[in-house]
PDB file of N, CA and C in Angstrom:
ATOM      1  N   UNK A   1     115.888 224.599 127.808  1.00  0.00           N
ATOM      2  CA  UNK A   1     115.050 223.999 126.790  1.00  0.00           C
ATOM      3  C   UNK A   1     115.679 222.695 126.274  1.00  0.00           C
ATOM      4  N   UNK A   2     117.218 222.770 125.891  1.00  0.00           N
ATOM      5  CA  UNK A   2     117.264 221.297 125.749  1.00  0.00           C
ATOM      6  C   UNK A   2     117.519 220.467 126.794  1.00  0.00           C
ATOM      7  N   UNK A   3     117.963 220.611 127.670  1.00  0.00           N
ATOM      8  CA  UNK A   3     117.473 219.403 129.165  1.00  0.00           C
ATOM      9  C   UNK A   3     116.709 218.794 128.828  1.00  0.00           C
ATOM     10  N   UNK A   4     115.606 219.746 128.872  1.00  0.00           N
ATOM     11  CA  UNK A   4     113.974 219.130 128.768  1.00  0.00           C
ATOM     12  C   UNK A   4     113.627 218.342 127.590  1.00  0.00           C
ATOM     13  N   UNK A   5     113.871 218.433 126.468  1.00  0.00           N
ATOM     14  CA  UNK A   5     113.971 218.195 125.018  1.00  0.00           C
ATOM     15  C   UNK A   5     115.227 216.397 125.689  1.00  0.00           C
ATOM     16  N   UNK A   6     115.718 216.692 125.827  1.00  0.00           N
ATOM     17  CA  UNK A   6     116.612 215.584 126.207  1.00  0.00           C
ATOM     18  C   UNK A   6     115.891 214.423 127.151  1.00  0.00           C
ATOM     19  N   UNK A   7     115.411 215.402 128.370  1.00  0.00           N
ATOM     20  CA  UNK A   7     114.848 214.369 129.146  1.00  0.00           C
ATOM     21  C   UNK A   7     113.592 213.750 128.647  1.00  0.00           C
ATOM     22  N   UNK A   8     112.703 214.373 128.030  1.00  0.00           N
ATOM     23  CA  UNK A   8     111.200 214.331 127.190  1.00  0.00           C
ATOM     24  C   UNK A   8     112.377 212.664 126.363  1.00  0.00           C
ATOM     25  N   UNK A   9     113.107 212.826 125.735  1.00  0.00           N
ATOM     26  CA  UNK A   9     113.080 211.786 124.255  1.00  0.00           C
ATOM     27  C   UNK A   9     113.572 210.400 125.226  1.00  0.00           C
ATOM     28  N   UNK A  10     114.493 211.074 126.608  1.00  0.00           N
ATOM     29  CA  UNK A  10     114.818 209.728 127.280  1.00  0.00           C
ATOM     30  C   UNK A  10     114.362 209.183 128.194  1.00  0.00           C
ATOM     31  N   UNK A  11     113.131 209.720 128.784  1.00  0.00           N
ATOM     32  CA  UNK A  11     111.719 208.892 129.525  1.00  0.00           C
ATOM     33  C   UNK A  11     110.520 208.893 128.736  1.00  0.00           C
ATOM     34  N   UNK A  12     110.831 209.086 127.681  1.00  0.00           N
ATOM     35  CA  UNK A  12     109.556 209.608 127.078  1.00  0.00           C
ATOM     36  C   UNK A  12     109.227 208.037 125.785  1.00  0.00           C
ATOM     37  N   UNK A  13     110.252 207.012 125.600  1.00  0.00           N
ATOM     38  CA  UNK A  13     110.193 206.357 124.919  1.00  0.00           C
ATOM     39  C   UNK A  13     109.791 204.683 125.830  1.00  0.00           C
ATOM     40  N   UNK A  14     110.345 205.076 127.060  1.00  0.00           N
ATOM     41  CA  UNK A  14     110.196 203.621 128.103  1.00  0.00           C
ATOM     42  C   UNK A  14     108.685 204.131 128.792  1.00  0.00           C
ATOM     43  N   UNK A  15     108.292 204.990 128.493  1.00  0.00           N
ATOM     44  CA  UNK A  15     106.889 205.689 128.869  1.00  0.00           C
ATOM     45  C   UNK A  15     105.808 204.749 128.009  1.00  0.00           C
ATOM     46  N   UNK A  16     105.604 205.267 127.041  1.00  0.00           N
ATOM     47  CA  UNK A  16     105.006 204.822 126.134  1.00  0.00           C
ATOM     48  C   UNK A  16     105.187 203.112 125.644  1.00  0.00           C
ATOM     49  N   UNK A  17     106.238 202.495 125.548  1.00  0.00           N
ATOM     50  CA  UNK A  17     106.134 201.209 125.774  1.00  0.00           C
ATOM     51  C   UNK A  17     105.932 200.580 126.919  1.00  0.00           C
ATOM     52  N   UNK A  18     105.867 201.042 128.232  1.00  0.00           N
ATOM     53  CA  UNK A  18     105.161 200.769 129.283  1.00  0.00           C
ATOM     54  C   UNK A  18     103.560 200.771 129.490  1.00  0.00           C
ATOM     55  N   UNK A  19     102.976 201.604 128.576  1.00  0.00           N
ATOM     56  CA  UNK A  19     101.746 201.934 128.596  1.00  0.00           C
ATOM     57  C   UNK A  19     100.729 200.727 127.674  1.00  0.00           C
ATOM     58  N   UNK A  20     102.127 200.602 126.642  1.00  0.00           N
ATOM     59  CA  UNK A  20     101.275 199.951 125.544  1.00  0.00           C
ATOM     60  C   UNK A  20     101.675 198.480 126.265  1.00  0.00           C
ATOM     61  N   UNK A  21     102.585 198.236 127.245  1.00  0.00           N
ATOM     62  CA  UNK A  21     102.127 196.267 127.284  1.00  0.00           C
ATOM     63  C   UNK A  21     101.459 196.543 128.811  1.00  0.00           C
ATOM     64  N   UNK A  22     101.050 197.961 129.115  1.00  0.00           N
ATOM     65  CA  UNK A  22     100.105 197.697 130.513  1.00  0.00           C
ATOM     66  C   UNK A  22      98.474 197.303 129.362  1.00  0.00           C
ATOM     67  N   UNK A  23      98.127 197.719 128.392  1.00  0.00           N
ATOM     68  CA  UNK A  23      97.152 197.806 127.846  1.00  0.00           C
ATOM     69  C   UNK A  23      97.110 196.437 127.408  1.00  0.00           C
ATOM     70  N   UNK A  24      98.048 195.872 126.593  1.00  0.00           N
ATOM     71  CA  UNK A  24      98.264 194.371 126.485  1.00  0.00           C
ATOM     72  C   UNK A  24      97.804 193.772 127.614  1.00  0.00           C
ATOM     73  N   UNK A  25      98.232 193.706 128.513  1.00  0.00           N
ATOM     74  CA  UNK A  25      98.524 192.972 130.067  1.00  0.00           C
ATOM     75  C   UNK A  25      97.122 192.807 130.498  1.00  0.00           C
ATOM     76  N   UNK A  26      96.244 194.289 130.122  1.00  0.00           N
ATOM     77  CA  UNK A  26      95.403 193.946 130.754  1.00  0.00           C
ATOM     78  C   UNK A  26      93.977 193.501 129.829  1.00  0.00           C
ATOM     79  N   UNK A  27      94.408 193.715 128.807  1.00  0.00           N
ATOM     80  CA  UNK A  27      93.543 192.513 127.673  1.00  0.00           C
ATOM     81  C   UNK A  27      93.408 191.338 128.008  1.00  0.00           C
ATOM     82  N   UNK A  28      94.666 190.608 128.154  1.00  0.00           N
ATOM     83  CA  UNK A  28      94.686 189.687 128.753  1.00  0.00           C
ATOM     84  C   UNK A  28      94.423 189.002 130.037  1.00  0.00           C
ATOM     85  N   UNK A  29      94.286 189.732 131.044  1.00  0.00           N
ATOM     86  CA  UNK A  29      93.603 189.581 132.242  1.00  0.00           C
ATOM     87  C   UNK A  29      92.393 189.915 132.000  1.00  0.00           C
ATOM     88  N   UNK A  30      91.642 190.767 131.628  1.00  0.00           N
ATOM     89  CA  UNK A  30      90.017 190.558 130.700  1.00  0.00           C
ATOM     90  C   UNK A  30      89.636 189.201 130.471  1.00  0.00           C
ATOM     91  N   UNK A  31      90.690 188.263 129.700  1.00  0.00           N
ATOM     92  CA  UNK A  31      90.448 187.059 129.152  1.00  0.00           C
ATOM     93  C   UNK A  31      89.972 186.245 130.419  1.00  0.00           C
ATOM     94  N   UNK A  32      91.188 186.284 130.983  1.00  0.00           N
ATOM     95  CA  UNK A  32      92.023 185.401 132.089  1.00  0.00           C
ATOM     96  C   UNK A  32      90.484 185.553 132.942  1.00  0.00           C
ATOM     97  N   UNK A  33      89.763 186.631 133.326  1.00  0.00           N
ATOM     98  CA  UNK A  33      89.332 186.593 134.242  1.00  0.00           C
ATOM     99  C   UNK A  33      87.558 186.011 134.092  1.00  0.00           C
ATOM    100  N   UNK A  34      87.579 186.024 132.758  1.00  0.00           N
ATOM    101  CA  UNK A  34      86.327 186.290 132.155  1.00  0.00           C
ATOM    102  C   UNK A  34      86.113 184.457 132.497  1.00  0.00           C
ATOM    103  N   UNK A  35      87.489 183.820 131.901  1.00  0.00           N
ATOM    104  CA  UNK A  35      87.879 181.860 131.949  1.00  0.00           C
ATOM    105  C   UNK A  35      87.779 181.465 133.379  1.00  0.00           C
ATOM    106  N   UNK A  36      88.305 182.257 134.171  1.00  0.00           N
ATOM    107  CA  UNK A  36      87.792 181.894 136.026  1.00  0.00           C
ATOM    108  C   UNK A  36      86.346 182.046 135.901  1.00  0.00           C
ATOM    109  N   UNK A  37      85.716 183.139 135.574  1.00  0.00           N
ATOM    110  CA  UNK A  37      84.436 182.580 135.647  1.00  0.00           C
ATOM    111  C   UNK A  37      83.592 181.809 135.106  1.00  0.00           C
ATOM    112  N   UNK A  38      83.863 181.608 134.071  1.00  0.00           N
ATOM    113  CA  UNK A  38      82.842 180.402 133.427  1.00  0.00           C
ATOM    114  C   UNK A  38      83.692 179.119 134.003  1.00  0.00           C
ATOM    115  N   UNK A  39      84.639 178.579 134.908  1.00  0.00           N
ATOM    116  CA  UNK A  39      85.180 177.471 134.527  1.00  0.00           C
ATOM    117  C   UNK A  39      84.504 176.967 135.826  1.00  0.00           C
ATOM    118  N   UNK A  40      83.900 176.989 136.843  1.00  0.00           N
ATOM    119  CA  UNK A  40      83.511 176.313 137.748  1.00  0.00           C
ATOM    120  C   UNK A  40      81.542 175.934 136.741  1.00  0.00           C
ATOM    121  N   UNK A  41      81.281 176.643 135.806  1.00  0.00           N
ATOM    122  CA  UNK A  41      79.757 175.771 135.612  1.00  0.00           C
ATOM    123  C   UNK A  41      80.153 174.934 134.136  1.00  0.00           C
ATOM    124  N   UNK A  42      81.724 174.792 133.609  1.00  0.00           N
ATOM    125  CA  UNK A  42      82.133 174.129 132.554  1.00  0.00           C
ATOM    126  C   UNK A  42      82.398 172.863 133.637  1.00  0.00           C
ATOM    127  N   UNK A  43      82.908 172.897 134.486  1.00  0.00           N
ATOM    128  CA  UNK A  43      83.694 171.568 135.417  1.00  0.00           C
ATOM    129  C   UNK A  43      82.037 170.709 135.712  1.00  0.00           C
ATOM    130  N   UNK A  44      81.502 171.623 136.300  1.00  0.00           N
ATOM    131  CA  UNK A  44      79.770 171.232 136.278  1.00  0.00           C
ATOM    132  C   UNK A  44      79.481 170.168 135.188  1.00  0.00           C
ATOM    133  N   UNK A  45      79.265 170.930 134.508  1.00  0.00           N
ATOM    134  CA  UNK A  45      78.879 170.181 132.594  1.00  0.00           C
ATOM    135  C   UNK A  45      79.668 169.317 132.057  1.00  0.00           C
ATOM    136  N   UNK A  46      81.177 169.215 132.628  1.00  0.00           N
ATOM    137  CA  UNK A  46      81.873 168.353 132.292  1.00  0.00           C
ATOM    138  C   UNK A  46      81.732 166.619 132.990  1.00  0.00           C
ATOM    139  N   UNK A  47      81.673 167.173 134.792  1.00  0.00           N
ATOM    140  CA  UNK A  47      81.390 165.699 135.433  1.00  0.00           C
ATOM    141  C   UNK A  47      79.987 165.258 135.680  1.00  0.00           C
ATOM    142  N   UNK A  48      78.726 166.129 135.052  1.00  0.00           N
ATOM    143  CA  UNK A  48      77.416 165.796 134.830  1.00  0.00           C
ATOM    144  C   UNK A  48      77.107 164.969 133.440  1.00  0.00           C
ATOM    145  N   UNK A  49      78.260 165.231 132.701  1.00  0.00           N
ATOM    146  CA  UNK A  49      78.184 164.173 130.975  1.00  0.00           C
ATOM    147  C   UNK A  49      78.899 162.993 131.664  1.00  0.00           C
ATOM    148  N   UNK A  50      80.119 163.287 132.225  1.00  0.00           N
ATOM    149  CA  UNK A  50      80.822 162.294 132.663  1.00  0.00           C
ATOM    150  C   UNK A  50      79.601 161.132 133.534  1.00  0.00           C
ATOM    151  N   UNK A  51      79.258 161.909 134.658  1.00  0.00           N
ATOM    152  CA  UNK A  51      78.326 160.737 135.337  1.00  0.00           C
ATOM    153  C   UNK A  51      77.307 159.789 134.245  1.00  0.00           C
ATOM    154  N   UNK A  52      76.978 160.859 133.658  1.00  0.00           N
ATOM    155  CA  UNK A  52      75.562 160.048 132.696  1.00  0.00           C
ATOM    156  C   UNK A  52      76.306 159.025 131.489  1.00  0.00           C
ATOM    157  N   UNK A  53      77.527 158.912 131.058  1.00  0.00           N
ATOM    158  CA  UNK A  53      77.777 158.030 130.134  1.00  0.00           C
ATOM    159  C   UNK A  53      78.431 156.916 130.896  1.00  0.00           C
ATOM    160  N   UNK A  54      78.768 157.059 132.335  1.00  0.00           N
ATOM    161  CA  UNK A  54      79.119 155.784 133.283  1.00  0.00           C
ATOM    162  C   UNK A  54      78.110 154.708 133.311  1.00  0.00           C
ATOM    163  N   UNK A  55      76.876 155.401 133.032  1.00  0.00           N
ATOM    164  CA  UNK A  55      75.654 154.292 133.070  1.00  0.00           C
ATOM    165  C   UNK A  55      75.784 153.550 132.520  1.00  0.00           C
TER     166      UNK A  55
END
């Protein structure tokens, strides 16, 4: 029983902060991925203003 009690408190703490910056990590790739997609019809909108104020 205490092994276990031992081993539980000393994987049991790099466990749980592993979990919580995989959850971070992947918030952020949510973002990340959400900005790849809108950024090819922003580049659009960007060199379609661009052309029209060259006039």
């Amino acid at each position: 029983m205490n092994e276990l009690l031992t081993f539980v408190s000393d994987v049991g703490f790099p466990i749980i902060v592993t979990l919580y910056l995989l959850h971070r990590f992947e918030a952020k790739l949510d973002v990340l991925t959400q900005t790849i997609i809108e950024l090819p019809d922003r580049l659009k909108d960007h060199f379609n203003l661009n052309d029209r104020n060259d006039c």
